[in-house]
PDB file of N, CA and C in Angstrom:
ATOM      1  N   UNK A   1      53.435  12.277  42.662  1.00  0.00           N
ATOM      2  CA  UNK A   1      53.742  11.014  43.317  1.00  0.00           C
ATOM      3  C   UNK A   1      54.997  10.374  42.722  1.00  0.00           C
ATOM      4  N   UNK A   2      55.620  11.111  41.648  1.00  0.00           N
ATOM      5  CA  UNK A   2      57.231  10.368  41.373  1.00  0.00           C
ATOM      6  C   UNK A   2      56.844   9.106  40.277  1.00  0.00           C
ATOM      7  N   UNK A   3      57.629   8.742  40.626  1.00  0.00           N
ATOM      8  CA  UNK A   3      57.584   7.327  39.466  1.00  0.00           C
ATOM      9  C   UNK A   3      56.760   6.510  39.966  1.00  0.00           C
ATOM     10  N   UNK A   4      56.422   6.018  41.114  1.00  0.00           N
ATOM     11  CA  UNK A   4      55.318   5.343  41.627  1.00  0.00           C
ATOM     12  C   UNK A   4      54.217   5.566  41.128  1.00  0.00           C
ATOM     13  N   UNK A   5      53.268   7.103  40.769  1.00  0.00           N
ATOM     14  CA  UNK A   5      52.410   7.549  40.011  1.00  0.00           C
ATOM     15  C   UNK A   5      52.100   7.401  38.905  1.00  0.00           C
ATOM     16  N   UNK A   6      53.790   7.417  38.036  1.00  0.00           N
ATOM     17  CA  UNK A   6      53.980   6.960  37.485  1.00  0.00           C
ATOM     18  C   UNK A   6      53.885   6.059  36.046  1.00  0.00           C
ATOM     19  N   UNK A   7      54.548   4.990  37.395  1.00  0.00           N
ATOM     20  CA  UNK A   7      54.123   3.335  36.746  1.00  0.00           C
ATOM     21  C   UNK A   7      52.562   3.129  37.253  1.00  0.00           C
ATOM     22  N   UNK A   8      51.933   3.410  38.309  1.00  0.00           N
ATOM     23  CA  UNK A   8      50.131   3.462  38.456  1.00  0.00           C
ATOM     24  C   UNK A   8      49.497   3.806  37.352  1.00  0.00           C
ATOM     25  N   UNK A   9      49.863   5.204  36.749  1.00  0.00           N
ATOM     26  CA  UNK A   9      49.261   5.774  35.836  1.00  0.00           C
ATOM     27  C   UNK A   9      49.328   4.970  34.172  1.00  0.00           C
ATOM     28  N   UNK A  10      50.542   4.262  34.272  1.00  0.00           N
ATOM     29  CA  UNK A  10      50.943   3.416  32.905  1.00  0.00           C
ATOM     30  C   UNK A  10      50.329   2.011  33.282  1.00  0.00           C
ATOM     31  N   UNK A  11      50.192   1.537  33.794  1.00  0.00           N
ATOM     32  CA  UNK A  11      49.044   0.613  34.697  1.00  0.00           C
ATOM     33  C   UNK A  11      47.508   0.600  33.996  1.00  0.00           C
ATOM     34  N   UNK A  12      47.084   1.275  34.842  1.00  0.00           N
ATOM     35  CA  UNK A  12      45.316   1.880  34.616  1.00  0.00           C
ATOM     36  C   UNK A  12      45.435   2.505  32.930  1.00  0.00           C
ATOM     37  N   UNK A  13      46.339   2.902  32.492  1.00  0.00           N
ATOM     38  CA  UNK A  13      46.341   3.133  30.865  1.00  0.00           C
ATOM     39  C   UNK A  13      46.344   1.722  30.158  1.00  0.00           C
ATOM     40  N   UNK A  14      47.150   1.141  30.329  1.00  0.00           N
ATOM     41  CA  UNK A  14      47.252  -0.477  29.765  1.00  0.00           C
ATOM     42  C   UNK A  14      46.048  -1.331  30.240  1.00  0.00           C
ATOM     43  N   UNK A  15      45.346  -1.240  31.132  1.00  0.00           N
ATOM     44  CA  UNK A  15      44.275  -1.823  31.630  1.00  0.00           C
ATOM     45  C   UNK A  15      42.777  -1.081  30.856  1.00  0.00           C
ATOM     46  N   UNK A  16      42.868   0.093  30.676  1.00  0.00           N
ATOM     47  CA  UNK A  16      42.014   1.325  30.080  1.00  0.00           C
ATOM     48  C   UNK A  16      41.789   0.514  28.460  1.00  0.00           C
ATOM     49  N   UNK A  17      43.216   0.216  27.975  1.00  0.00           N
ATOM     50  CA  UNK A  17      43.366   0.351  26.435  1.00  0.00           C
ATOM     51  C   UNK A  17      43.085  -1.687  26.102  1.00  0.00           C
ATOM     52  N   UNK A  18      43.042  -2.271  26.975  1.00  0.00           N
ATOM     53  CA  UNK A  18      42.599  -3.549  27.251  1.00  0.00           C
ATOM     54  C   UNK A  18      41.443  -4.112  27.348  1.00  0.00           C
ATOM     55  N   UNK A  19      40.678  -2.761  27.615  1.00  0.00           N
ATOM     56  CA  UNK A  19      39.360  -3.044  27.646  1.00  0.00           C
ATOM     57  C   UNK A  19      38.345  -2.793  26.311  1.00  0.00           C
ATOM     58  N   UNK A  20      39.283  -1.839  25.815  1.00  0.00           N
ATOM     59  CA  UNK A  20      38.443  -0.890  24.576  1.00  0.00           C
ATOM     60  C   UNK A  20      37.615  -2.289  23.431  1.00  0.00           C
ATOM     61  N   UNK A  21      36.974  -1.914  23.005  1.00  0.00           N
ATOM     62  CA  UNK A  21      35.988  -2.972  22.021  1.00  0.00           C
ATOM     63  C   UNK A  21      36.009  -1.740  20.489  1.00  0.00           C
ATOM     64  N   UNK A  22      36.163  -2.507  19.270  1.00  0.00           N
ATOM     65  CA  UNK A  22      35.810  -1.569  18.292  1.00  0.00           C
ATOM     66  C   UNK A  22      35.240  -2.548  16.887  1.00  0.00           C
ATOM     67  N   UNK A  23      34.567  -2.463  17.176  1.00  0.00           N
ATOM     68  CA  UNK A  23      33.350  -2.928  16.065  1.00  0.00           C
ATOM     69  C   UNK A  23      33.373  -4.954  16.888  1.00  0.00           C
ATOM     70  N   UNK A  24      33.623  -4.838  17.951  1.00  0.00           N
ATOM     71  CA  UNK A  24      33.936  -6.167  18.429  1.00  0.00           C
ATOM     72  C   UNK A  24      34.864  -6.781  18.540  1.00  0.00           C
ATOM     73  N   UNK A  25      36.078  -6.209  18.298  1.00  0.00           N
ATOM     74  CA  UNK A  25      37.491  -6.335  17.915  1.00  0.00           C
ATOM     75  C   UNK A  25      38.161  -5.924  19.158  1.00  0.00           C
ATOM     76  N   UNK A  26      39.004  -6.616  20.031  1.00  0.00           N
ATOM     77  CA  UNK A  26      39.946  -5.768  21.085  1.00  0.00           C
ATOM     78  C   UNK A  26      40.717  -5.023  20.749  1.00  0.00           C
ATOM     79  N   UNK A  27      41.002  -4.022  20.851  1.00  0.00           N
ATOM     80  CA  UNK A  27      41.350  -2.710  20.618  1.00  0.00           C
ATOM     81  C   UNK A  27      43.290  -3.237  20.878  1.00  0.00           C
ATOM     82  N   UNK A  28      43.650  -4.209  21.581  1.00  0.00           N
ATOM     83  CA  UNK A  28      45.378  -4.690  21.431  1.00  0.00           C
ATOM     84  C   UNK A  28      45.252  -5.879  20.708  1.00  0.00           C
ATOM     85  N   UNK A  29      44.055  -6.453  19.999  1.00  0.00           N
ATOM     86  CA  UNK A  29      44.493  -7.570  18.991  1.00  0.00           C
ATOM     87  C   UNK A  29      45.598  -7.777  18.467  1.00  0.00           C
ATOM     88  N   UNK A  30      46.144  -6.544  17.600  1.00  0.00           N
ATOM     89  CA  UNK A  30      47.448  -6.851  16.892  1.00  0.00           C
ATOM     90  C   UNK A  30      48.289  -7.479  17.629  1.00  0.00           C
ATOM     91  N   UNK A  31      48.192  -6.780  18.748  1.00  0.00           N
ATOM     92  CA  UNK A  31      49.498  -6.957  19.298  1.00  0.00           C
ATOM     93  C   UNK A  31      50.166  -8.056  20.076  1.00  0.00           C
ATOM     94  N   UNK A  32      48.563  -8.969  20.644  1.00  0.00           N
ATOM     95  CA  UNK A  32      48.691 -10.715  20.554  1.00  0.00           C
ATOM     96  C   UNK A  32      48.880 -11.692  19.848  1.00  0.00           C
ATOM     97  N   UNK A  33      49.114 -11.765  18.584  1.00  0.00           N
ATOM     98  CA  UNK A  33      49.593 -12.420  17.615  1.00  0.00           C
ATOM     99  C   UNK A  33      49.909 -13.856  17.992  1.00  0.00           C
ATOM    100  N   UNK A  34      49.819 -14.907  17.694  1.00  0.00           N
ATOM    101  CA  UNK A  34      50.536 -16.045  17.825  1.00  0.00           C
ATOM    102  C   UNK A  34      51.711 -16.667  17.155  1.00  0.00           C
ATOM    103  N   UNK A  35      51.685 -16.087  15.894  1.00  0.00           N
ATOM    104  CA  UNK A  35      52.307 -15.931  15.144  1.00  0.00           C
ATOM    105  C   UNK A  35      52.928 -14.871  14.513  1.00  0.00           C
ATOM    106  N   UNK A  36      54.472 -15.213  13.714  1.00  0.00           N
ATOM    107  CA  UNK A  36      54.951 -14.194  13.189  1.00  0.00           C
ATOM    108  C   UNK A  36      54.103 -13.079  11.802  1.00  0.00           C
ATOM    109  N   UNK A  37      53.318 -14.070  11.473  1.00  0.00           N
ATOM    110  CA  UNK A  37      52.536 -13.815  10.200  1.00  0.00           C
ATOM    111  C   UNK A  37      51.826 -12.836  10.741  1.00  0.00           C
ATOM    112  N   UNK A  38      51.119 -13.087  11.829  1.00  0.00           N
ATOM    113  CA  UNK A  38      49.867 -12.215  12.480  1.00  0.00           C
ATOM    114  C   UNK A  38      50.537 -10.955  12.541  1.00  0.00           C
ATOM    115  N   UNK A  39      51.553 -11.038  13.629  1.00  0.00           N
ATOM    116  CA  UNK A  39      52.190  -9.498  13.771  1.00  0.00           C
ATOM    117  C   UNK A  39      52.962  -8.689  12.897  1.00  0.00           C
ATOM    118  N   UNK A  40      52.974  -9.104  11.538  1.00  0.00           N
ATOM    119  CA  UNK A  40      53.693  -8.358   9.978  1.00  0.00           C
ATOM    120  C   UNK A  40      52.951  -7.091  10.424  1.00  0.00           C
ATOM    121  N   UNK A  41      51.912  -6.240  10.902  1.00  0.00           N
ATOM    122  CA  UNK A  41      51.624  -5.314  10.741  1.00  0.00           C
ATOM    123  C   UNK A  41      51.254  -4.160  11.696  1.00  0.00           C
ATOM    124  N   UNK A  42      51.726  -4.958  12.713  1.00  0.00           N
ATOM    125  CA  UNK A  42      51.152  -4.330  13.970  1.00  0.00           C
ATOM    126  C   UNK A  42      51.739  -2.759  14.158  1.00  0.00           C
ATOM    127  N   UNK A  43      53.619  -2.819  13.856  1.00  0.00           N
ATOM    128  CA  UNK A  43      54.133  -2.088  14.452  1.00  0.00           C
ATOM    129  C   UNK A  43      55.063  -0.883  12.846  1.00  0.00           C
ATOM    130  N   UNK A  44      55.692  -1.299  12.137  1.00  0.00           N
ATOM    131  CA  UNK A  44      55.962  -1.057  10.816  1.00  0.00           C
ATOM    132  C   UNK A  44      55.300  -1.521   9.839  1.00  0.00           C
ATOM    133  N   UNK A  45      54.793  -0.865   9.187  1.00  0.00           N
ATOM    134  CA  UNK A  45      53.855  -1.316   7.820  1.00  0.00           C
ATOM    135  C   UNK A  45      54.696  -1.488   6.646  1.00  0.00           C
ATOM    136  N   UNK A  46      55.206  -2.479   6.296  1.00  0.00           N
ATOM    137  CA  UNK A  46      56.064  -2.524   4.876  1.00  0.00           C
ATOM    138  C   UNK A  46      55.391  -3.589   3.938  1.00  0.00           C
ATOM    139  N   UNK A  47      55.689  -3.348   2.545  1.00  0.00           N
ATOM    140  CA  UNK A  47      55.025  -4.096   1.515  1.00  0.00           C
ATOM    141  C   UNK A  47      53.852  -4.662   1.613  1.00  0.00           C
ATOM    142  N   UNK A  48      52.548  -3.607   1.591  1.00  0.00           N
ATOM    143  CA  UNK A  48      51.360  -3.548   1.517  1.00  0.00           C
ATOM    144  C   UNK A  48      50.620  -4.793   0.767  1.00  0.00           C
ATOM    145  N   UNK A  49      51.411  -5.063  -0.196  1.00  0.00           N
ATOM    146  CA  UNK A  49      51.051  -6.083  -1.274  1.00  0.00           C
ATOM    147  C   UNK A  49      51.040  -7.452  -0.674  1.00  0.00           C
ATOM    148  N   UNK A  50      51.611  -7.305   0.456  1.00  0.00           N
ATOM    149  CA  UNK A  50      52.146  -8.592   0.999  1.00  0.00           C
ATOM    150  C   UNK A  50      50.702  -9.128   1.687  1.00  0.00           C
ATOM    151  N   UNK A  51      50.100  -8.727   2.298  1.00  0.00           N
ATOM    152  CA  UNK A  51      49.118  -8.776   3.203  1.00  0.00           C
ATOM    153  C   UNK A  51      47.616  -9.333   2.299  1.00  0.00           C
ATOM    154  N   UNK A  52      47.565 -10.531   2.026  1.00  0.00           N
ATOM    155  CA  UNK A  52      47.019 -11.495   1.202  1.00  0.00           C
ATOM    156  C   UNK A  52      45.303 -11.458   1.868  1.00  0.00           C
ATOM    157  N   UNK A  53      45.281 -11.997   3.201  1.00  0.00           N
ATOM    158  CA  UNK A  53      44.837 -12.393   4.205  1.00  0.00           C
ATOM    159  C   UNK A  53      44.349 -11.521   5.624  1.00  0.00           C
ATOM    160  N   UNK A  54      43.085 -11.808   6.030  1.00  0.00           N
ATOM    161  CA  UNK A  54      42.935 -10.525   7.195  1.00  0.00           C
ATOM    162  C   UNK A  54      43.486 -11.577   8.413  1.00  0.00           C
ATOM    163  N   UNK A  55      43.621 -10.419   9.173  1.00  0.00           N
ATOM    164  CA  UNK A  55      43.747 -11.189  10.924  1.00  0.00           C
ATOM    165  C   UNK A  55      42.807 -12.199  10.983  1.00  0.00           C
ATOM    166  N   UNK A  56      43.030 -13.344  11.638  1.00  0.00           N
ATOM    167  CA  UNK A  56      42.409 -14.434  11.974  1.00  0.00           C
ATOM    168  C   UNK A  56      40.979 -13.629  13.452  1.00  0.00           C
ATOM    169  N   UNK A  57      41.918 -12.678  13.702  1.00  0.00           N
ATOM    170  CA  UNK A  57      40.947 -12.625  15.211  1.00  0.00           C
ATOM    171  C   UNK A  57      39.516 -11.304  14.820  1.00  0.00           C
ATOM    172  N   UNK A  58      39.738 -11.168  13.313  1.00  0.00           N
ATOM    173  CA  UNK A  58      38.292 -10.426  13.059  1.00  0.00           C
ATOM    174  C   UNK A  58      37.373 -11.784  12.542  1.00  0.00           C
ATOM    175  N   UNK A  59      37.869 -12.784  12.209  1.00  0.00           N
ATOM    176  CA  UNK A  59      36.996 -13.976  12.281  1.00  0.00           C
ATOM    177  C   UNK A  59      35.454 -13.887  11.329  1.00  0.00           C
ATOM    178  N   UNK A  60      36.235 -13.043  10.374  1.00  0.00           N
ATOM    179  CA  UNK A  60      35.125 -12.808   9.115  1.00  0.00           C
ATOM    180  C   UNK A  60      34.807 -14.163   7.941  1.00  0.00           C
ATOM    181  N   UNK A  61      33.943 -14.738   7.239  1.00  0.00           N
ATOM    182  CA  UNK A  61      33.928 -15.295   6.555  1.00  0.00           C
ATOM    183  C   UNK A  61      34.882 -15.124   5.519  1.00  0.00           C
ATOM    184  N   UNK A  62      35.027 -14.031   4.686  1.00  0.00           N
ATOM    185  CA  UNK A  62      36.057 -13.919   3.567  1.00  0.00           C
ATOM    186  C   UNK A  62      37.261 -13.373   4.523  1.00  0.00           C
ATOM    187  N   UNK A  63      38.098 -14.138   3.720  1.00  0.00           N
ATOM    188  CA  UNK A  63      39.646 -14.386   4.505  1.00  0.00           C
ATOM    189  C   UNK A  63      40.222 -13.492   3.743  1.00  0.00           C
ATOM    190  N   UNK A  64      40.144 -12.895   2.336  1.00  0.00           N
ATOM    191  CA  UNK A  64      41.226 -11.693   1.382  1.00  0.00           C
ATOM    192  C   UNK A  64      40.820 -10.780   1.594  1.00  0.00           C
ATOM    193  N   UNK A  65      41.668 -10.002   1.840  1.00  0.00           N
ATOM    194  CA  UNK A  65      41.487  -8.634   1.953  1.00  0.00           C
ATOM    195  C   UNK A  65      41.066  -7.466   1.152  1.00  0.00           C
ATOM    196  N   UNK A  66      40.934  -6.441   0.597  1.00  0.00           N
ATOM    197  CA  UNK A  66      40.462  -5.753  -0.271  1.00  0.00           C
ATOM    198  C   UNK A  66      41.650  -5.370  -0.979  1.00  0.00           C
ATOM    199  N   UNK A  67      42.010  -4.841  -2.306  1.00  0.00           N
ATOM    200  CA  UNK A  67      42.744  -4.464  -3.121  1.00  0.00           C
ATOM    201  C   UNK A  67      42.569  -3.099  -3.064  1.00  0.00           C
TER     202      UNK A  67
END
């Protein structure tokens, strides 16, 4: 079907990967961020050390992360 198929097929994938749930977590969390802080990790992982704090949107009682 050409590029029409396509962009359908990249469609129903983005809609597919929108839906996913993992441990209760949306599976594109990262990638909604509201902030710049939020998205430090979504896409390049640099200075590990940096990352004090979990995502706000796993909404766990303890806020530090593990060492």
């Amino acid at each position: 079907m050409g590029l029409f198929g396509l962009s359908i097929g990249g469609i129903l994938l983005l809609h597919h990967l929108s839906n996913i749930e993992s441990f209760g977590v949306p599976y594109l969390s990262p990638f909604v961020g509201t902030d710049q802080k939020q998205m430090q990790d979504t896409i390049i992982v640099t200075q590990t050390q940096a990352f004090k704090e979990r995502p706000t949107e796993l909404a766990t009682e303890n806020k530090a992360r593990q060492k």
